[in-house]
Protein backbone atom coordinates (compact mmCIF):
# COMPACT_ATOMS: atom_id res chain seq x y z
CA UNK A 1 -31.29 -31.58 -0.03
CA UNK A 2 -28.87 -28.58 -0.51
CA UNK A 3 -25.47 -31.45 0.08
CA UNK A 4 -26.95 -34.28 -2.28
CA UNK A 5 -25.05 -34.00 -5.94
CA UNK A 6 -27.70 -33.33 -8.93
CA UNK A 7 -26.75 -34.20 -12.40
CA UNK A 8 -25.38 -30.54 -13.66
CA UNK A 9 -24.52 -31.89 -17.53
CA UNK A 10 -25.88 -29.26 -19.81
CA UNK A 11 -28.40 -31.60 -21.05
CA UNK A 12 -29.98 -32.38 -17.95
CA UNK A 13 -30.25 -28.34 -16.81
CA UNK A 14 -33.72 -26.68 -17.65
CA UNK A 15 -33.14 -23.47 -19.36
CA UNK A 16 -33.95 -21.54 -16.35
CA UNK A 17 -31.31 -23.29 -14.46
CA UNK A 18 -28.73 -22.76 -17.12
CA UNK A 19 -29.71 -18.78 -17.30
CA UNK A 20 -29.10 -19.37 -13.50
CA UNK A 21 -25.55 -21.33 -14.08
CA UNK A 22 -24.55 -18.86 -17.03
CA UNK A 23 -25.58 -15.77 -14.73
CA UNK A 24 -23.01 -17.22 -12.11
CA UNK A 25 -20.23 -17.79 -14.16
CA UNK A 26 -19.93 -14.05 -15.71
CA UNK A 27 -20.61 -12.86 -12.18
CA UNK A 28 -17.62 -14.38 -11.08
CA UNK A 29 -15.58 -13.41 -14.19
CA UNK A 30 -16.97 -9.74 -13.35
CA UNK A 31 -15.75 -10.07 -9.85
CA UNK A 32 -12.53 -11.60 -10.95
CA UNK A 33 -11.80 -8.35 -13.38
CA UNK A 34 -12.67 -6.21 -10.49
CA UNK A 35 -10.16 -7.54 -7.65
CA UNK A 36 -7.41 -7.61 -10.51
CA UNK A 37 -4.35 -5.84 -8.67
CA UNK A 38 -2.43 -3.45 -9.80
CA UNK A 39 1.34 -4.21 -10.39
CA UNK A 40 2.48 -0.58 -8.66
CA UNK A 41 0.03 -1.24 -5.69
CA UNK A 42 1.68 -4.34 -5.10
CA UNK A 43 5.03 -2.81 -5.55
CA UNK A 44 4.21 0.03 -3.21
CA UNK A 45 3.40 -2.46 -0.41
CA UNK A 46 6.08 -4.53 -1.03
CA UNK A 47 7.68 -1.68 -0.15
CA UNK A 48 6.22 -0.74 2.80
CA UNK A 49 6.04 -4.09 4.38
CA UNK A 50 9.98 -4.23 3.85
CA UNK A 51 10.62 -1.26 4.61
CA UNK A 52 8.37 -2.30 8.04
CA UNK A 53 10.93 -5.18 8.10
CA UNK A 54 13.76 -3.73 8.05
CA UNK A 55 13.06 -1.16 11.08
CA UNK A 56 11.75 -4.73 12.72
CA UNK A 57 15.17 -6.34 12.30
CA UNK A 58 17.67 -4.22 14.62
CA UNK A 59 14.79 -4.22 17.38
CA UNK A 60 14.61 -7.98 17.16
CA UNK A 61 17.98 -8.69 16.42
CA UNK A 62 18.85 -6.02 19.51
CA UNK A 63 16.50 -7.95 22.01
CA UNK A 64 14.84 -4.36 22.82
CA UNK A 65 12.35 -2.52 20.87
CA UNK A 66 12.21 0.44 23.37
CA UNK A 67 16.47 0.77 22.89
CA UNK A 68 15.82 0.40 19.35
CA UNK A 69 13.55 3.02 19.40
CA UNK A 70 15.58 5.18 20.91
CA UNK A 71 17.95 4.37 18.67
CA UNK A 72 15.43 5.57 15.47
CA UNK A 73 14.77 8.76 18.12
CA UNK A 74 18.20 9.46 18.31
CA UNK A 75 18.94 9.64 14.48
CA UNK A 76 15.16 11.44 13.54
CA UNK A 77 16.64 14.12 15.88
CA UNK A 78 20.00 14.13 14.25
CA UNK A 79 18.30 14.49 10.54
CA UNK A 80 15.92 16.94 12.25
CA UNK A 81 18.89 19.28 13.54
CA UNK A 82 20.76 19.01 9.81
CA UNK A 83 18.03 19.80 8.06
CA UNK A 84 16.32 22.12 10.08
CA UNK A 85 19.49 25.39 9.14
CA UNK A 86 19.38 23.76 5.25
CA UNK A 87 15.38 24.46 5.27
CA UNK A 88 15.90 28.22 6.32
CA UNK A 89 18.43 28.92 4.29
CA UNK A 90 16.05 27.84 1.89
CA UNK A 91 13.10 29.85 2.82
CA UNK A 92 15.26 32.88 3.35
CA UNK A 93 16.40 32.83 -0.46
CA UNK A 94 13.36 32.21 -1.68
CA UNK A 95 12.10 35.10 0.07
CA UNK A 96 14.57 37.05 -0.63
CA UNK A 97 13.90 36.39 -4.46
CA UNK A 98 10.31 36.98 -4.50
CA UNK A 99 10.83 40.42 -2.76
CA UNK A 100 13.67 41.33 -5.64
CA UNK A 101 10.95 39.93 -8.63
CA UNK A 102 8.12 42.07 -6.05
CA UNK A 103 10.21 45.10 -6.54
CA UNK A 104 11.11 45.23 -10.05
């Protein structure tokens, strides 16, 4: 039966039930090199999850997460409107340049 203990000493194993054994073990050292994580993965959603955190906070903190997000409305639109004349300004010059280097 599959939850009654066998003797698994190398000695008592037939070779086709150590090919078996052997077969398992570098399996799971094959599966092992494959899940290995990558240190700037991790770091990247360590990130993330506190960056996730810290927008959490306030709300909680606040007792509302619709004022809170309001709140992160309210200052999106603020970056929005000071960026938005920087960005043109931007665009214009670089026109601008590419029709002088167009023209000459």
């Amino acid at each position: 039966m599959l939850w009654k203990r066998r003797n698994t000493s190398p000695d008592a194993l037939t070779h086709e039930e150590q090919e078996v054994r052997d077969a398992g073990e570098r399996g799971r050292r094959d599966e092992r090199k494959a899940r290995k994580r990558h240190p700037i993965m991790m770091t990247l959603t360590f990130a993330a999850a506190l960056v996730g955190g810290l927008v959490l906070a306030p709300a909680v903190m606040e007792g509302s997460f619709a004022r809170r997000g309001g709140i992160v409305d309210h200052g999106l639109a603020l970056a929005t409107n000071h960026a938005q004349p920087v960005v043109m300004d931007a665009a214009r010059d670089l026109k601008a340049k590419t029709f002088r280097q167009t023209e000459s």
